[in-house]
C-alpha atoms as a PDB file:
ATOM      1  CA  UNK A   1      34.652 -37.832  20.654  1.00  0.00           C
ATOM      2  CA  UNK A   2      33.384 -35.128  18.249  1.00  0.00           C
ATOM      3  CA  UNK A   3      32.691 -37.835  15.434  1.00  0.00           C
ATOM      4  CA  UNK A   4      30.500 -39.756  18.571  1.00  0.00           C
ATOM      5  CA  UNK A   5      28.707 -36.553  18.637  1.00  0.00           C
ATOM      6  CA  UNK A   6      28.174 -35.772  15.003  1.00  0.00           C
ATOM      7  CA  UNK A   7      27.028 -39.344  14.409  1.00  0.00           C
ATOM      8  CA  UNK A   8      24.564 -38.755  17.941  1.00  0.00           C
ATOM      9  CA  UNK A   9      23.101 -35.904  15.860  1.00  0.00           C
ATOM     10  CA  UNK A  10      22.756 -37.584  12.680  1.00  0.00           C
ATOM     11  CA  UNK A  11      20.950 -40.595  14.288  1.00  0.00           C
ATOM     12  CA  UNK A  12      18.685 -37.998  16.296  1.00  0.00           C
ATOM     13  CA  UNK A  13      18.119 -35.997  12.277  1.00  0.00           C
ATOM     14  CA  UNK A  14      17.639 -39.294  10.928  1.00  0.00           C
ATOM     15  CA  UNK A  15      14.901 -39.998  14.141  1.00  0.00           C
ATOM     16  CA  UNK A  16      12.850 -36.674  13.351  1.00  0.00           C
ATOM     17  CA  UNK A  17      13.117 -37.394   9.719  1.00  0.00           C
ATOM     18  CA  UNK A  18      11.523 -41.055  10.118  1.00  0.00           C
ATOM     19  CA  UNK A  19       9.182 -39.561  12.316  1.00  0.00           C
ATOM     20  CA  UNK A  20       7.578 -36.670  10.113  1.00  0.00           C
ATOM     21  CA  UNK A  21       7.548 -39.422   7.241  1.00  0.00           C
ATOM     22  CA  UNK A  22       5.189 -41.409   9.574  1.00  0.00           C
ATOM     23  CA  UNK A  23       3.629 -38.788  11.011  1.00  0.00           C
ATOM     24  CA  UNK A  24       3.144 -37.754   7.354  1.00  0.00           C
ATOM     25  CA  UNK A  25       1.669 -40.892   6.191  1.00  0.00           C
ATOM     26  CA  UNK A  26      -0.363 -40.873   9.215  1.00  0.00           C
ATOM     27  CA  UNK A  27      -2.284 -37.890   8.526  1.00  0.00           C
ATOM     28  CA  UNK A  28      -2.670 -39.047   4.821  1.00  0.00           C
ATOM     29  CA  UNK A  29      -4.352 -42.297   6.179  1.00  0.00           C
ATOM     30  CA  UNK A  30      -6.256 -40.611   8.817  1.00  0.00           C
ATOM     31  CA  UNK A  31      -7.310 -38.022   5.945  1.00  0.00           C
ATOM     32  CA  UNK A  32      -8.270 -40.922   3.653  1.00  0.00           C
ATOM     33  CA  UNK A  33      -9.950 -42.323   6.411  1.00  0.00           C
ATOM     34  CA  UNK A  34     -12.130 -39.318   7.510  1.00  0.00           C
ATOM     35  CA  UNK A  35     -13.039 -38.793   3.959  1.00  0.00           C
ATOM     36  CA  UNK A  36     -14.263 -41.997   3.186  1.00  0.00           C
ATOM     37  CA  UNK A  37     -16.277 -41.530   6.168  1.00  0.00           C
ATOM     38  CA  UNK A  38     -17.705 -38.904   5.016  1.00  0.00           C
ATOM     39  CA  UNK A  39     -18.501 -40.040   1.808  1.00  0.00           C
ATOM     40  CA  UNK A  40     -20.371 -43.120   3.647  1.00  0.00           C
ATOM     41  CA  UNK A  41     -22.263 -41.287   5.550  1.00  0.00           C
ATOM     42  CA  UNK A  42     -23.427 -38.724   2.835  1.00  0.00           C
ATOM     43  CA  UNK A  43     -24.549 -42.068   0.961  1.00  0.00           C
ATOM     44  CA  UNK A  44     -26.489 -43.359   3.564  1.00  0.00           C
ATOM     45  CA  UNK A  45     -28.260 -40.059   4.981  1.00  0.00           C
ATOM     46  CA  UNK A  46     -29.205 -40.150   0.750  1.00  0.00           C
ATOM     47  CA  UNK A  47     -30.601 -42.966   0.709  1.00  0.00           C
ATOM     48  CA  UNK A  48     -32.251 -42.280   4.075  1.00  0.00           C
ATOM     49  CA  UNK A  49     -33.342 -38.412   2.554  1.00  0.00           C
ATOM     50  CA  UNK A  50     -35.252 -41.151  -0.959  1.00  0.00           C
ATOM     51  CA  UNK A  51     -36.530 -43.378   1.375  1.00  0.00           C
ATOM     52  CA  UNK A  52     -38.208 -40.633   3.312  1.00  0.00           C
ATOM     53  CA  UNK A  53     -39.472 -38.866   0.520  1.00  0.00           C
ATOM     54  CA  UNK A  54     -41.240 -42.094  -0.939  1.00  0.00           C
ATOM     55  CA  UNK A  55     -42.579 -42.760   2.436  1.00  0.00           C
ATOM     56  CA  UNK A  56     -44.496 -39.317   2.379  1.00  0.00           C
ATOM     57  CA  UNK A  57     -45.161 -39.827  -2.011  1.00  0.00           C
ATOM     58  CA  UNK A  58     -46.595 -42.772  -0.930  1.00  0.00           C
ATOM     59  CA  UNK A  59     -48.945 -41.270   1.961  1.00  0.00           C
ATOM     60  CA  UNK A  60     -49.349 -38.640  -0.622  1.00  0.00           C
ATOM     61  CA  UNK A  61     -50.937 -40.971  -2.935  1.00  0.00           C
ATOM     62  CA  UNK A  62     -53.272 -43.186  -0.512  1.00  0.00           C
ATOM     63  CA  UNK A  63     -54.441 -39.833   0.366  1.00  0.00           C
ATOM     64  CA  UNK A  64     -55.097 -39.192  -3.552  1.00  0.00           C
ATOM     65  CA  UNK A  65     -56.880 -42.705  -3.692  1.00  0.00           C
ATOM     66  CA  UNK A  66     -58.890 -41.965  -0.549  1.00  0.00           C
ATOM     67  CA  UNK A  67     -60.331 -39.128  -1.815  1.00  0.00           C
ATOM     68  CA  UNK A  68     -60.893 -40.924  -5.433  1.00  0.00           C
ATOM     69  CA  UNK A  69     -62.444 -44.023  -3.476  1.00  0.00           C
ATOM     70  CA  UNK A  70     -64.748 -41.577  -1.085  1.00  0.00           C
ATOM     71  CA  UNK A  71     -65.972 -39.664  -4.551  1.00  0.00           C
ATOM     72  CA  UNK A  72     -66.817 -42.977  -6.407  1.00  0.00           C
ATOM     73  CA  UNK A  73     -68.986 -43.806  -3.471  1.00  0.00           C
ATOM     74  CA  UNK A  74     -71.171 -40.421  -3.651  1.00  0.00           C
ATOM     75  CA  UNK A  75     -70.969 -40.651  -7.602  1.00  0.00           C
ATOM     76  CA  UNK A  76     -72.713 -44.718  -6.951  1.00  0.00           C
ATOM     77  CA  UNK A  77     -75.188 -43.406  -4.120  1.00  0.00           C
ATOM     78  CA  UNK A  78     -76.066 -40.353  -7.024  1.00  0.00           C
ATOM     79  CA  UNK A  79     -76.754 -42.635  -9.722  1.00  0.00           C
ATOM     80  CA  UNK A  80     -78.786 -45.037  -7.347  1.00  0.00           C
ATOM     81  CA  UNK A  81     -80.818 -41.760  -6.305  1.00  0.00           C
ATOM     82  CA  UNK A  82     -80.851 -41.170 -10.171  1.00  0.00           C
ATOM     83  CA  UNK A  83     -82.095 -44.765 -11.424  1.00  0.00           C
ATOM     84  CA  UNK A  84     -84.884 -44.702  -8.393  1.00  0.00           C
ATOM     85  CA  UNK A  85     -85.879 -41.203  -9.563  1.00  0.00           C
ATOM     86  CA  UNK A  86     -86.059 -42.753 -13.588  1.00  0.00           C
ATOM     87  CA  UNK A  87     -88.138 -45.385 -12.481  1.00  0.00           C
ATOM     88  CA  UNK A  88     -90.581 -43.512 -10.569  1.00  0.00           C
ATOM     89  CA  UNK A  89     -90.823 -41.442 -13.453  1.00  0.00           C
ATOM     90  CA  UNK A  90     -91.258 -44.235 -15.644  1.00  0.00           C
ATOM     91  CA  UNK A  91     -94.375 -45.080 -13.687  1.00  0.00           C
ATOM     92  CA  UNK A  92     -95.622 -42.169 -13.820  1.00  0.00           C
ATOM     93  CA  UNK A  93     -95.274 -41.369 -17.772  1.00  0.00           C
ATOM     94  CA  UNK A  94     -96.930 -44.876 -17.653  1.00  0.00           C
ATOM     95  CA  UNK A  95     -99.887 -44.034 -15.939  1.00  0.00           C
ATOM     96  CA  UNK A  96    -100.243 -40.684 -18.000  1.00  0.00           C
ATOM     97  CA  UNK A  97    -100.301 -42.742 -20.965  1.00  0.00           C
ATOM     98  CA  UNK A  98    -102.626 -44.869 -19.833  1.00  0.00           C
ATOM     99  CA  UNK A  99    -104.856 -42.111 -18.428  1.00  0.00           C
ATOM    100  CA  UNK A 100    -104.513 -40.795 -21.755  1.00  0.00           C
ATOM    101  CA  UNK A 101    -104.675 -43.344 -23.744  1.00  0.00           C
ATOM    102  CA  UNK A 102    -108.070 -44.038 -21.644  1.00  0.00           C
ATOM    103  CA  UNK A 103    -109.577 -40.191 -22.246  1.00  0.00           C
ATOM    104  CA  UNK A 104    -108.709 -40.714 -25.978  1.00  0.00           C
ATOM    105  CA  UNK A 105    -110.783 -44.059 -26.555  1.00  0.00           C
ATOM    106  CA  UNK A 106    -113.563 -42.668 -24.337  1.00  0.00           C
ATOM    107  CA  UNK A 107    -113.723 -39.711 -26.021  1.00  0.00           C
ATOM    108  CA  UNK A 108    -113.872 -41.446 -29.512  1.00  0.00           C
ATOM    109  CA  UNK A 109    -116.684 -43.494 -28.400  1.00  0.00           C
END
């Protein structure tokens, strides 16, 4: 009867010692698990965090070419203001010249 017993209480040791081994290698998967999770998800909220910032780099610099494309306008209405300005004083030079040019023979003569 005792040996019955003793060899109940081994198989119940042997039990619990089966059973933290699992339980063991459970928690080694489930930390294995968990912490390729986590790397995963860092990885993907990075790519989301480059993503995001090219997004806004990119606003940044249609914003930049906006502004170029808005000053290239008012530097092209300037120099038409300028060229109209030239020519009207082209004419005008002219018609001194002429005016002069008319004094000088009339004065000779």
């Amino acid at each position: 009867m005792r040996s019955l017993w003793k060899l109940f209480f081994d198989l119940c040791k042997t039990k619990l010692t089966i059973r933290k081994k699992i339980m063991s290698r459970i928690f080694i998967l489930a930390v294995i698990f968990v912490s390729l999770t986590a790397v995963i998800l860092m990885k993907t909220a990075l790519q989301r965090y480059h993503e995001v910032r090219k997004y806004f780099r990119l606003q940044e610099y249609a914003s930049e070419v906006h502004d170029i494309s808005e000053s290239l306008k008012t530097l092209e209405a300037n120099s038409l203001t300028l060229e109209n300005e030239v020519q009207q004083l082209r004419k005008i030079a002219q018609e001194a010249l002429s005016q002069f040019n008319a004094s000088s023979v009339t004065a000779v003569t």
